[in-house]
PDB file of N, CA and C in Angstrom:
ATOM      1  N   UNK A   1       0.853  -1.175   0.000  1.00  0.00           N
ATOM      2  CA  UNK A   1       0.000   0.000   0.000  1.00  0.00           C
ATOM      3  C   UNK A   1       0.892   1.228   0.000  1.00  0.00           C
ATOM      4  N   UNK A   2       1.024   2.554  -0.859  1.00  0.00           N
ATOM      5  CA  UNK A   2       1.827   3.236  -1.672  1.00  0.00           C
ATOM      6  C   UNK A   2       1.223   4.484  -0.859  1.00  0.00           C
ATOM      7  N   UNK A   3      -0.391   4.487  -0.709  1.00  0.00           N
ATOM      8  CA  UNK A   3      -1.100   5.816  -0.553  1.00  0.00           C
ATOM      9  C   UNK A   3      -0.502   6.216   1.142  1.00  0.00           C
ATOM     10  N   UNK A   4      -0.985   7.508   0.854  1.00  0.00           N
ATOM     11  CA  UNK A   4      -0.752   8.802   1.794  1.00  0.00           C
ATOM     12  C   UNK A   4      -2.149   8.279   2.836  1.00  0.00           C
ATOM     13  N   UNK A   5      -1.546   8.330   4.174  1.00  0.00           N
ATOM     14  CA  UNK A   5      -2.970   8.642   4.879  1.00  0.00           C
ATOM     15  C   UNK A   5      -3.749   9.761   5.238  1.00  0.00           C
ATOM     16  N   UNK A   6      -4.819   9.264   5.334  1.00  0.00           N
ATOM     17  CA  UNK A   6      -5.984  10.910   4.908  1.00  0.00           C
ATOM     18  C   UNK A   6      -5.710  10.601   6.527  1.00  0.00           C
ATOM     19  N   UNK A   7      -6.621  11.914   6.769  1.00  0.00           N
ATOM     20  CA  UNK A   7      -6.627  12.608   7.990  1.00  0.00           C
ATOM     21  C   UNK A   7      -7.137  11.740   9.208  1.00  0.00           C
ATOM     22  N   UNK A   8      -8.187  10.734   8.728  1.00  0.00           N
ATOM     23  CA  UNK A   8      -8.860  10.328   9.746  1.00  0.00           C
ATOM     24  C   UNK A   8      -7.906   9.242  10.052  1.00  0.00           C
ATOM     25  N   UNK A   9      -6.836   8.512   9.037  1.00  0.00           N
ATOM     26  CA  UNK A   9      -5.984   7.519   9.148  1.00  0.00           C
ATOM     27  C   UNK A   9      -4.630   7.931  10.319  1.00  0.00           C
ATOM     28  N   UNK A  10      -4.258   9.084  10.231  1.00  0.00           N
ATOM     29  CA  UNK A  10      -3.155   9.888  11.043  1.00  0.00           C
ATOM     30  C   UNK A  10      -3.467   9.777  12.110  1.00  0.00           C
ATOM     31  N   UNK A  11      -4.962  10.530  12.428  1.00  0.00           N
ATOM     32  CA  UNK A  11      -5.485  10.702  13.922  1.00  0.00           C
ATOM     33  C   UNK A  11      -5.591   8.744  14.910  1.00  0.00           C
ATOM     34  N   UNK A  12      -6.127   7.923  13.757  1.00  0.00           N
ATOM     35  CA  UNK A  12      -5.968   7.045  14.189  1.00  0.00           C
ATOM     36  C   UNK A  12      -4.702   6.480  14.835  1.00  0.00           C
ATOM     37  N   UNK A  13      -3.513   6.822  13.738  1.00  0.00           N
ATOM     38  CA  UNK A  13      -1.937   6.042  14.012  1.00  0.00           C
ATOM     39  C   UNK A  13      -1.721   6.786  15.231  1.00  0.00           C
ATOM     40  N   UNK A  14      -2.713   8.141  15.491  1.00  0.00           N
ATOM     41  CA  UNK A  14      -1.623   9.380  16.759  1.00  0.00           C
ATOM     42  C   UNK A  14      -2.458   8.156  17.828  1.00  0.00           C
ATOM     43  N   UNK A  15      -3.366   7.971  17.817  1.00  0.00           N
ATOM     44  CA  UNK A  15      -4.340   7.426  18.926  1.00  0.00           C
ATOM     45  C   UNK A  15      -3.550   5.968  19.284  1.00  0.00           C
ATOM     46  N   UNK A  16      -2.967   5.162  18.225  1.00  0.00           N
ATOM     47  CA  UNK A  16      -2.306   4.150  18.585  1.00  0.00           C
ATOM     48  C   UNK A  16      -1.203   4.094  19.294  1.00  0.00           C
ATOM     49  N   UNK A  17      -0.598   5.035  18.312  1.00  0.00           N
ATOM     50  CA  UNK A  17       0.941   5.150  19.343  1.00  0.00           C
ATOM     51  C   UNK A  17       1.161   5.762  20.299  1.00  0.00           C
ATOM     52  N   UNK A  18      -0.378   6.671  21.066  1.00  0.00           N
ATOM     53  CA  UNK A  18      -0.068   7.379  21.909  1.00  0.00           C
ATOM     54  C   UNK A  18      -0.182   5.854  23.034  1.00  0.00           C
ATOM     55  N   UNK A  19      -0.418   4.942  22.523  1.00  0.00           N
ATOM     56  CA  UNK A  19      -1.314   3.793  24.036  1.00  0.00           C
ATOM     57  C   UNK A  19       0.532   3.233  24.141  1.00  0.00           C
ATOM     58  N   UNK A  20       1.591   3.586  23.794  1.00  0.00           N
ATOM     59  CA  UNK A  20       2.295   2.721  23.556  1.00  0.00           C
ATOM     60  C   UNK A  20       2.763   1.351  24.077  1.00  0.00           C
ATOM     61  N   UNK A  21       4.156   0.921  23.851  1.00  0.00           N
ATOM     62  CA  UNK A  21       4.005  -0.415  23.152  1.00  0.00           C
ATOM     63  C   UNK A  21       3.185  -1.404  23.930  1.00  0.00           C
ATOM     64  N   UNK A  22       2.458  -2.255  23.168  1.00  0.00           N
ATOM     65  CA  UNK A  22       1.035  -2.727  23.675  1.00  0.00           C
ATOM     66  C   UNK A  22       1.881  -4.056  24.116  1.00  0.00           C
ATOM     67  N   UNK A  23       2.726  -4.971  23.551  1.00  0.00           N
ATOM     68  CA  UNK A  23       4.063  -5.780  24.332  1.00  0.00           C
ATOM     69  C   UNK A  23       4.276  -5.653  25.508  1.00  0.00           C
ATOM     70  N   UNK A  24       4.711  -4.561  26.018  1.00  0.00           N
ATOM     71  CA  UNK A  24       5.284  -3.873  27.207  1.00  0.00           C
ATOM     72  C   UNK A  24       4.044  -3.816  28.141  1.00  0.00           C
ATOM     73  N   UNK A  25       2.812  -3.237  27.637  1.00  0.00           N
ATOM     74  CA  UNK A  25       1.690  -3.352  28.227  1.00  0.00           C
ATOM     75  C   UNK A  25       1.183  -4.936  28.933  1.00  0.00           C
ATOM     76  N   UNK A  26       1.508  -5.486  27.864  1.00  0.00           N
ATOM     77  CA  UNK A  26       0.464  -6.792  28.577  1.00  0.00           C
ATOM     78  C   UNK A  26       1.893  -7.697  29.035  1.00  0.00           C
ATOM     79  N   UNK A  27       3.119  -7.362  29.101  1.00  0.00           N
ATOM     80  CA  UNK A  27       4.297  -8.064  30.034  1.00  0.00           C
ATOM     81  C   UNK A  27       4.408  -7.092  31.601  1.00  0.00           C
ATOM     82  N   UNK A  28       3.150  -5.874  30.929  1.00  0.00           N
ATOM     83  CA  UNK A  28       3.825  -5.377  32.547  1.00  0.00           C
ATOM     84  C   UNK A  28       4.923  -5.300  32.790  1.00  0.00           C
ATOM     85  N   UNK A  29       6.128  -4.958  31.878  1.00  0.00           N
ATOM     86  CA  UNK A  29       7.269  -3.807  32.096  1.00  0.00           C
ATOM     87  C   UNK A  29       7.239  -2.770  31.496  1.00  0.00           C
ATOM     88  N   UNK A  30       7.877  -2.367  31.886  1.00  0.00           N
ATOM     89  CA  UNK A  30       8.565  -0.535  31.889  1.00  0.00           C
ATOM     90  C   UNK A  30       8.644  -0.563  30.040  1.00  0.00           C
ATOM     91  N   UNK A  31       8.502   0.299  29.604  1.00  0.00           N
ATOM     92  CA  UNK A  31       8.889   0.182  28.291  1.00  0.00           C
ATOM     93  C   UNK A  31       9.988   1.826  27.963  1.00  0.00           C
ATOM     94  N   UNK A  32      11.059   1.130  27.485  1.00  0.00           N
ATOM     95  CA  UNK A  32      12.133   1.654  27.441  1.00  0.00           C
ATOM     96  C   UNK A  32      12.824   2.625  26.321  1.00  0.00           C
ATOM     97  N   UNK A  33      12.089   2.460  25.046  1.00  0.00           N
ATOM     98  CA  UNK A  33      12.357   3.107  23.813  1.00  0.00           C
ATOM     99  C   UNK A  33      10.907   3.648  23.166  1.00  0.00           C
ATOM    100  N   UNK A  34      10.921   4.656  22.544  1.00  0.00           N
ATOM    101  CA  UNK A  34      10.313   5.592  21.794  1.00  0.00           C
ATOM    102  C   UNK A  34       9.353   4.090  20.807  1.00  0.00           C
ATOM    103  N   UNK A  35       7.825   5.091  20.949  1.00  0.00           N
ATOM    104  CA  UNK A  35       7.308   4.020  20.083  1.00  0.00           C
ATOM    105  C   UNK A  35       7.180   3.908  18.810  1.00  0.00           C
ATOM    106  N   UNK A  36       6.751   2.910  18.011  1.00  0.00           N
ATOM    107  CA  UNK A  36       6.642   2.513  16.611  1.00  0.00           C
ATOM    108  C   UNK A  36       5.486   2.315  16.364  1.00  0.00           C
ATOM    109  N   UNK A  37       4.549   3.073  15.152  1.00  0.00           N
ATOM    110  CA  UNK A  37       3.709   2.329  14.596  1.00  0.00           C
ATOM    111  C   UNK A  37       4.187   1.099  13.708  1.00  0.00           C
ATOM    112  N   UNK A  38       3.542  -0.698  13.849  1.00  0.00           N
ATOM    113  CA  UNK A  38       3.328  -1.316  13.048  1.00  0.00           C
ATOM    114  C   UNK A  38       2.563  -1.980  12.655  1.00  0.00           C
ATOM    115  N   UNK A  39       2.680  -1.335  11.058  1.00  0.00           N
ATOM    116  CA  UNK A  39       1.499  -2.398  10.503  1.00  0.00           C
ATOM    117  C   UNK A  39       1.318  -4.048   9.927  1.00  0.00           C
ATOM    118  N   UNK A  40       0.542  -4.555  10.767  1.00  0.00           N
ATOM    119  CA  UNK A  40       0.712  -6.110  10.666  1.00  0.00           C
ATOM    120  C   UNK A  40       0.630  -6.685   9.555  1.00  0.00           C
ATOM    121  N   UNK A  41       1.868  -8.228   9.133  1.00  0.00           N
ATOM    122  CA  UNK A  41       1.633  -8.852   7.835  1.00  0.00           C
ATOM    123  C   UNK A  41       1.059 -10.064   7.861  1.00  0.00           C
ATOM    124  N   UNK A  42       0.033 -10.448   8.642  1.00  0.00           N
ATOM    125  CA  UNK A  42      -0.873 -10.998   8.928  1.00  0.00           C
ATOM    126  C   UNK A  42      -2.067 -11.107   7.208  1.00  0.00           C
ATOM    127  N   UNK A  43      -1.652 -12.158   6.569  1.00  0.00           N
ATOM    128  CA  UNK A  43      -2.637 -11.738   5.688  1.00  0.00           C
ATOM    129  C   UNK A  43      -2.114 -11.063   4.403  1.00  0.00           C
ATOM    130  N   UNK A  44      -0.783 -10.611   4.469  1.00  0.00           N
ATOM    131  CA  UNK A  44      -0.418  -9.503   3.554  1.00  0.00           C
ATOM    132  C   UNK A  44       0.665 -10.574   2.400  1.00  0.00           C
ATOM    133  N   UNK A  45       1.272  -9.948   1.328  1.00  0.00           N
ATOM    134  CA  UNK A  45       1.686 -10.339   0.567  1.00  0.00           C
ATOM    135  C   UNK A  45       3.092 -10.022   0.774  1.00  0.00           C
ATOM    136  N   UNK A  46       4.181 -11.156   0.722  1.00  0.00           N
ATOM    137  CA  UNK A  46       5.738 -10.617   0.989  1.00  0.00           C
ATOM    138  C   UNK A  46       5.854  -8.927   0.853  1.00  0.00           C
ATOM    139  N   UNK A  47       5.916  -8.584   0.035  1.00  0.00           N
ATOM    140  CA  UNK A  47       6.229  -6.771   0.028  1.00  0.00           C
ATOM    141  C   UNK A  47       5.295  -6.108   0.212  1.00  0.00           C
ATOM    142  N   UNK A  48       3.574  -6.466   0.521  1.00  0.00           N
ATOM    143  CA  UNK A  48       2.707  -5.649   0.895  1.00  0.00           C
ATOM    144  C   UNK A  48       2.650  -4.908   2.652  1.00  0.00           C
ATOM    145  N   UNK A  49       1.929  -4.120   3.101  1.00  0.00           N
ATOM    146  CA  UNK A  49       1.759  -3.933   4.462  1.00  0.00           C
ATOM    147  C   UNK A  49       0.386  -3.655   4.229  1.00  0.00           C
ATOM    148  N   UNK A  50      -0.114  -3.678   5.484  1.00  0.00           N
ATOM    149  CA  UNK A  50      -1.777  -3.714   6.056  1.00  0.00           C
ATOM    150  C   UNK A  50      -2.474  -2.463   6.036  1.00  0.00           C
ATOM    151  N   UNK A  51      -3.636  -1.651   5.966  1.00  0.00           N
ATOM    152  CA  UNK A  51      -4.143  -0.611   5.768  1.00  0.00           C
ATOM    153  C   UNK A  51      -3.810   0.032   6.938  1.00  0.00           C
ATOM    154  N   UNK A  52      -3.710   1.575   7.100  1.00  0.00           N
ATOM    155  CA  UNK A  52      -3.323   1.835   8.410  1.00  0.00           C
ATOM    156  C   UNK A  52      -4.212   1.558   9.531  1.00  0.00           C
ATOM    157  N   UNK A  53      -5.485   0.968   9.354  1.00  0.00           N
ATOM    158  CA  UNK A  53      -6.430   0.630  10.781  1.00  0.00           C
ATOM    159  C   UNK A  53      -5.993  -0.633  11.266  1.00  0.00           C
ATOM    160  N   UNK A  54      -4.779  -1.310  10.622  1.00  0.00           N
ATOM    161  CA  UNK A  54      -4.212  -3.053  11.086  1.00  0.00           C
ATOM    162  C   UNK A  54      -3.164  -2.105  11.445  1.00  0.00           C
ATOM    163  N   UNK A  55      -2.891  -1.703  12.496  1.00  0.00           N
ATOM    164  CA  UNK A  55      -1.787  -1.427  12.973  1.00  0.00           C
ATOM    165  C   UNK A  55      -1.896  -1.441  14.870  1.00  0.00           C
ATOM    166  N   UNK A  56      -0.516  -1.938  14.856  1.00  0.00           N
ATOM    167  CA  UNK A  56      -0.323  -2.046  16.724  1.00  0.00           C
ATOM    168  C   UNK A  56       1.320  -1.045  16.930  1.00  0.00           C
ATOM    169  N   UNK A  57       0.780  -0.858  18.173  1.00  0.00           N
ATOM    170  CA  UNK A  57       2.555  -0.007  18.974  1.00  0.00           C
ATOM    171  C   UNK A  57       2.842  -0.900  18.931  1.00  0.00           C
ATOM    172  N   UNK A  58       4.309  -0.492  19.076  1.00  0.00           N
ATOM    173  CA  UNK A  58       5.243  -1.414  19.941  1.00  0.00           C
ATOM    174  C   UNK A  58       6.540  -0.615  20.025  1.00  0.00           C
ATOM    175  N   UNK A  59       7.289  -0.771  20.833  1.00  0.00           N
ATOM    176  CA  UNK A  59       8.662   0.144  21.295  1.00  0.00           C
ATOM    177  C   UNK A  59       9.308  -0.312  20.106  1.00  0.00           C
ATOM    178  N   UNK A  60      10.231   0.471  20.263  1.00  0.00           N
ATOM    179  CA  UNK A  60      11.683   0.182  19.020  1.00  0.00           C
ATOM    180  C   UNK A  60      11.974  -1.473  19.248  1.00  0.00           C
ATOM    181  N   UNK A  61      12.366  -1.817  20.598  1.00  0.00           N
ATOM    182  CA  UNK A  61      13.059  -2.987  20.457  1.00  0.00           C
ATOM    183  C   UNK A  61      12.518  -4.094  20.395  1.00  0.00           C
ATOM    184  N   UNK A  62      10.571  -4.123  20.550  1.00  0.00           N
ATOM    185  CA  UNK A  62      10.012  -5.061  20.182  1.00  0.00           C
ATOM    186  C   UNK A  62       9.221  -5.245  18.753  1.00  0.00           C
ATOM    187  N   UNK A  63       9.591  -3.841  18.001  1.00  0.00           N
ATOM    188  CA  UNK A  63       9.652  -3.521  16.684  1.00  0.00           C
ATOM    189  C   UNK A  63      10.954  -4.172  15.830  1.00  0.00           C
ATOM    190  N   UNK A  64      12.099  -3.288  15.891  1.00  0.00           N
ATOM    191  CA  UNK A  64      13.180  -3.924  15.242  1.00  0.00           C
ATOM    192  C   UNK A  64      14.016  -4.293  16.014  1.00  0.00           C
ATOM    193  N   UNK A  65      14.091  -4.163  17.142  1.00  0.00           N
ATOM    194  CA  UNK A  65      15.522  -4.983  17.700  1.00  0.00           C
ATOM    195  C   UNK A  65      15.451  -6.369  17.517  1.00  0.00           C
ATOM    196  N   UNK A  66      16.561  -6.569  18.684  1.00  0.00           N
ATOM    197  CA  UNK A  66      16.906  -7.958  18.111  1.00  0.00           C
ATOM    198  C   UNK A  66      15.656  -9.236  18.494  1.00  0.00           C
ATOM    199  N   UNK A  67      14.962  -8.853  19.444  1.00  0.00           N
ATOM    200  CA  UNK A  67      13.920  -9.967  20.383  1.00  0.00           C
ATOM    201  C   UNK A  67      12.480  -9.116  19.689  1.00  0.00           C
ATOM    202  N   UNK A  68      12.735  -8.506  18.604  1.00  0.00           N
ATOM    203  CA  UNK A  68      11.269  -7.646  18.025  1.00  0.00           C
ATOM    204  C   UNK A  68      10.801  -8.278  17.205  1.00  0.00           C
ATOM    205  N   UNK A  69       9.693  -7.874  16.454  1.00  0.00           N
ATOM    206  CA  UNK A  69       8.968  -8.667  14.869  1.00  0.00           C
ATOM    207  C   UNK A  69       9.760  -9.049  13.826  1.00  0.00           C
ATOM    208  N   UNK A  70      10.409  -7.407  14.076  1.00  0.00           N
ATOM    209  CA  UNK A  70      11.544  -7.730  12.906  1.00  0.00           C
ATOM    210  C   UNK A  70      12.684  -8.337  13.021  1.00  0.00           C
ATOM    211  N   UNK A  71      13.529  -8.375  14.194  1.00  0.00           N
ATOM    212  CA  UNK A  71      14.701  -9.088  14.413  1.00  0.00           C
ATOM    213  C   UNK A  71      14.150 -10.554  14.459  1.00  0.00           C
ATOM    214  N   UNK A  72      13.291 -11.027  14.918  1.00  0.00           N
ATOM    215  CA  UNK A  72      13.216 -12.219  15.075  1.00  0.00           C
ATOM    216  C   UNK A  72      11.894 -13.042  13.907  1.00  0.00           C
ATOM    217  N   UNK A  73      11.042 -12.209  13.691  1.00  0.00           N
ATOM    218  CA  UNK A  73      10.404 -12.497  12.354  1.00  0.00           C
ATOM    219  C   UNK A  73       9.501 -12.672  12.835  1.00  0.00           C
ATOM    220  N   UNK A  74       8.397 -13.369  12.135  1.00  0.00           N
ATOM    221  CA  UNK A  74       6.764 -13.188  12.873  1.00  0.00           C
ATOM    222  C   UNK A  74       6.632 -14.961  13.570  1.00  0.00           C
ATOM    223  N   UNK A  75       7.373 -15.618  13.095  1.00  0.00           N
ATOM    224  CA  UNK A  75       7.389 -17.283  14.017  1.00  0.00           C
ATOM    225  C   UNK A  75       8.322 -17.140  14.738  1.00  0.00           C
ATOM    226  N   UNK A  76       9.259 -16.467  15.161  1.00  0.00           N
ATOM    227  CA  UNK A  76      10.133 -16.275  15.997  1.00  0.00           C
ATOM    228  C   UNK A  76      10.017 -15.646  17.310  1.00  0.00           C
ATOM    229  N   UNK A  77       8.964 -14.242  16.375  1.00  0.00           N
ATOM    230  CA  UNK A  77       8.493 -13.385  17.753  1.00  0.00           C
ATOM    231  C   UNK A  77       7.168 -13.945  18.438  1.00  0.00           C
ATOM    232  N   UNK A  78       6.355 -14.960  17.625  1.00  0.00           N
ATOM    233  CA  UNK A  78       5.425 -15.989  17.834  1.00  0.00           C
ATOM    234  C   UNK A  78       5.721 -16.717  19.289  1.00  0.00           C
ATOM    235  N   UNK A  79       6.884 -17.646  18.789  1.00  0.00           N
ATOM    236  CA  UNK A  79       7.543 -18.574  19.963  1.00  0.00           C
ATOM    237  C   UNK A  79       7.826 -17.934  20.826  1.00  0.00           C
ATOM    238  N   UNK A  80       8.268 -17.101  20.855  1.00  0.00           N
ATOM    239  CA  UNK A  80       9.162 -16.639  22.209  1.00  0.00           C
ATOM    240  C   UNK A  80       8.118 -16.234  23.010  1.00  0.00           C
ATOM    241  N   UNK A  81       7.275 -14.901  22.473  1.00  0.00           N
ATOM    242  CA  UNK A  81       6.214 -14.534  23.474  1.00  0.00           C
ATOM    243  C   UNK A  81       5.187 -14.945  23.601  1.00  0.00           C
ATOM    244  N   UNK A  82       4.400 -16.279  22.887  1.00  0.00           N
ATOM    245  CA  UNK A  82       3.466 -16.785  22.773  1.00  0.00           C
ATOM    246  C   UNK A  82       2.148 -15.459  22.556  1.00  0.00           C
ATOM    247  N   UNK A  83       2.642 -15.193  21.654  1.00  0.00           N
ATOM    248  CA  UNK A  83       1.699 -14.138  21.274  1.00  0.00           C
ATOM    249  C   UNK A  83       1.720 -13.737  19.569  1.00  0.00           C
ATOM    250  N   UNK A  84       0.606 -13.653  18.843  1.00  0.00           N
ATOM    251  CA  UNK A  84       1.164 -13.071  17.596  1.00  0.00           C
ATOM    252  C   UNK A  84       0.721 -11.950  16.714  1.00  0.00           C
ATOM    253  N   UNK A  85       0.570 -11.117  15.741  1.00  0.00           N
ATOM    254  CA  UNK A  85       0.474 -10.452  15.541  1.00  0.00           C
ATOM    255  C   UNK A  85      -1.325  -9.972  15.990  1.00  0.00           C
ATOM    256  N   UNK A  86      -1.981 -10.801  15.304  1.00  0.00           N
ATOM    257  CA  UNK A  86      -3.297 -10.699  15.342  1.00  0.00           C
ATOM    258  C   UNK A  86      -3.972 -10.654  17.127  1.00  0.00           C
ATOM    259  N   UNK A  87      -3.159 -11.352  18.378  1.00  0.00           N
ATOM    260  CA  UNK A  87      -3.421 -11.142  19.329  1.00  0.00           C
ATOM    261  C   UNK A  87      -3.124  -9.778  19.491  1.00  0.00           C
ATOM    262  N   UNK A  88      -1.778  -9.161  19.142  1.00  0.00           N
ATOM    263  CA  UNK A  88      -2.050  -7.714  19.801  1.00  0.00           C
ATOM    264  C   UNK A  88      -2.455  -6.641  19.130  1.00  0.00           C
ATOM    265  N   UNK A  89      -2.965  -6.891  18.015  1.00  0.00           N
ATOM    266  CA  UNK A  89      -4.252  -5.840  16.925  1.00  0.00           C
ATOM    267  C   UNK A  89      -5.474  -6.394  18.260  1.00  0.00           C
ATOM    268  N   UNK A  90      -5.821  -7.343  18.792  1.00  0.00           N
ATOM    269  CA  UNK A  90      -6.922  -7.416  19.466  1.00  0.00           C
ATOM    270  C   UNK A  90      -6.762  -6.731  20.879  1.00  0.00           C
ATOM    271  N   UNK A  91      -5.547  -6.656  21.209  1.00  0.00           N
ATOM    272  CA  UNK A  91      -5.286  -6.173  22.506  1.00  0.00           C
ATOM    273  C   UNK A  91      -5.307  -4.468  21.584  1.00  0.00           C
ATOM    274  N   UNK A  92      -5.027  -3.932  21.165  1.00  0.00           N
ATOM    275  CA  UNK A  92      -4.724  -2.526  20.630  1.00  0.00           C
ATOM    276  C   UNK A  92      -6.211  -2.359  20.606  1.00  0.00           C
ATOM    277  N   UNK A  93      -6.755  -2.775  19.913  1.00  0.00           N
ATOM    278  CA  UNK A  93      -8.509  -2.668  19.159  1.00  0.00           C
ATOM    279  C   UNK A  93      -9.185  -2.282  20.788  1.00  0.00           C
ATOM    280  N   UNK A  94      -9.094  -3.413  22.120  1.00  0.00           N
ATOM    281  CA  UNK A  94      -9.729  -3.304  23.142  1.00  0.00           C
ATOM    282  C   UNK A  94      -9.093  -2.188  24.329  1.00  0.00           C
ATOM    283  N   UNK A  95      -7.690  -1.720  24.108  1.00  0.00           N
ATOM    284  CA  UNK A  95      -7.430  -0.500  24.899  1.00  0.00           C
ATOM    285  C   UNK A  95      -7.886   0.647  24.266  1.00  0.00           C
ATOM    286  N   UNK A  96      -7.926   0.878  22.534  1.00  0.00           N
ATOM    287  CA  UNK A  96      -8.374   1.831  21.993  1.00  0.00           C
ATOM    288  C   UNK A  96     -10.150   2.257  22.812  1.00  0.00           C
ATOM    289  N   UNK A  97     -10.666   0.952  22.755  1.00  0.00           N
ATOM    290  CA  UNK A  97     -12.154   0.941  22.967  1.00  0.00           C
ATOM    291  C   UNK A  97     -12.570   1.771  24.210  1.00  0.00           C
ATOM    292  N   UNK A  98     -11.335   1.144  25.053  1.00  0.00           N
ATOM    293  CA  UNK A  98     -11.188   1.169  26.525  1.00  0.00           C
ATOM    294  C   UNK A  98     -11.438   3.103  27.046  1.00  0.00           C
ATOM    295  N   UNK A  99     -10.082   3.632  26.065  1.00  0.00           N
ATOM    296  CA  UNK A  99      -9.578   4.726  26.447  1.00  0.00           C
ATOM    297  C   UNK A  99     -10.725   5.799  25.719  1.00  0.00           C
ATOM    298  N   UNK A 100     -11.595   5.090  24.340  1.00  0.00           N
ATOM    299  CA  UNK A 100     -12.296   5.744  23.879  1.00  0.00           C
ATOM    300  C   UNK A 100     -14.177   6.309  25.244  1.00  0.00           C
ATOM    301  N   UNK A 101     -14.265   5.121  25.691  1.00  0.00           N
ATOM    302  CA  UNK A 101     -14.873   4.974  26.795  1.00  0.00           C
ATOM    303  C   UNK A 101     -14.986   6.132  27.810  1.00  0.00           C
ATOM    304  N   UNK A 102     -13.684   6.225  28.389  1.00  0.00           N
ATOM    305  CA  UNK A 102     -13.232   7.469  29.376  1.00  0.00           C
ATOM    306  C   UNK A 102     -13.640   8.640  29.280  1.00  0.00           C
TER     307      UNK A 102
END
């Protein structure tokens, strides 16, 4: 996906990454680096990415470091945290709901 996000897509990504990293959230630690929007390849085509409403935080290092999506890949970061992409679009989806609530 090539396109620009319209306005209502931005406000969304600000609303995501303000919850940041949703990892850190449901391990209940401290989260240590500046957050990342990412959009999940759940579904997607080797070089495609997901519309911006499939998107979850996550800190830098559970983004690209080495123990992140990207350092370790999506069966890698699978195993380790027993968690996978589509669980924390559901965890993101239900704090969004949460905070929308308030």
């Amino acid at each position: 996906m090539s396109k620009r996000a319209s306005a209502a897509e931005r406000a969304y990504l600000g609303r995501v990454a303000a919850l940041g990293c949703i990892l850190c959230r449901h391990l209940r630690i401290r989260q240590e680096t500046a957050t990342q929007v990412h959009h999940i390849k759940e579904g997607q085509g080797l070089s495609q990415r997901a519309e911006h409403w499939l998107t979850i935080p996550l800190c830098h290092d559970h983004h690209l470091g080495a123990n992140g999506l990207h350092g370790l890949g999506t069966r890698g970061f699978a195993t380790r945290y027993k968690l996978e992409e589509l669980d924390l679009l559901a965890f993101t989806i239900e704090w969004l709901n949460q905070n929308a609530a308030r």
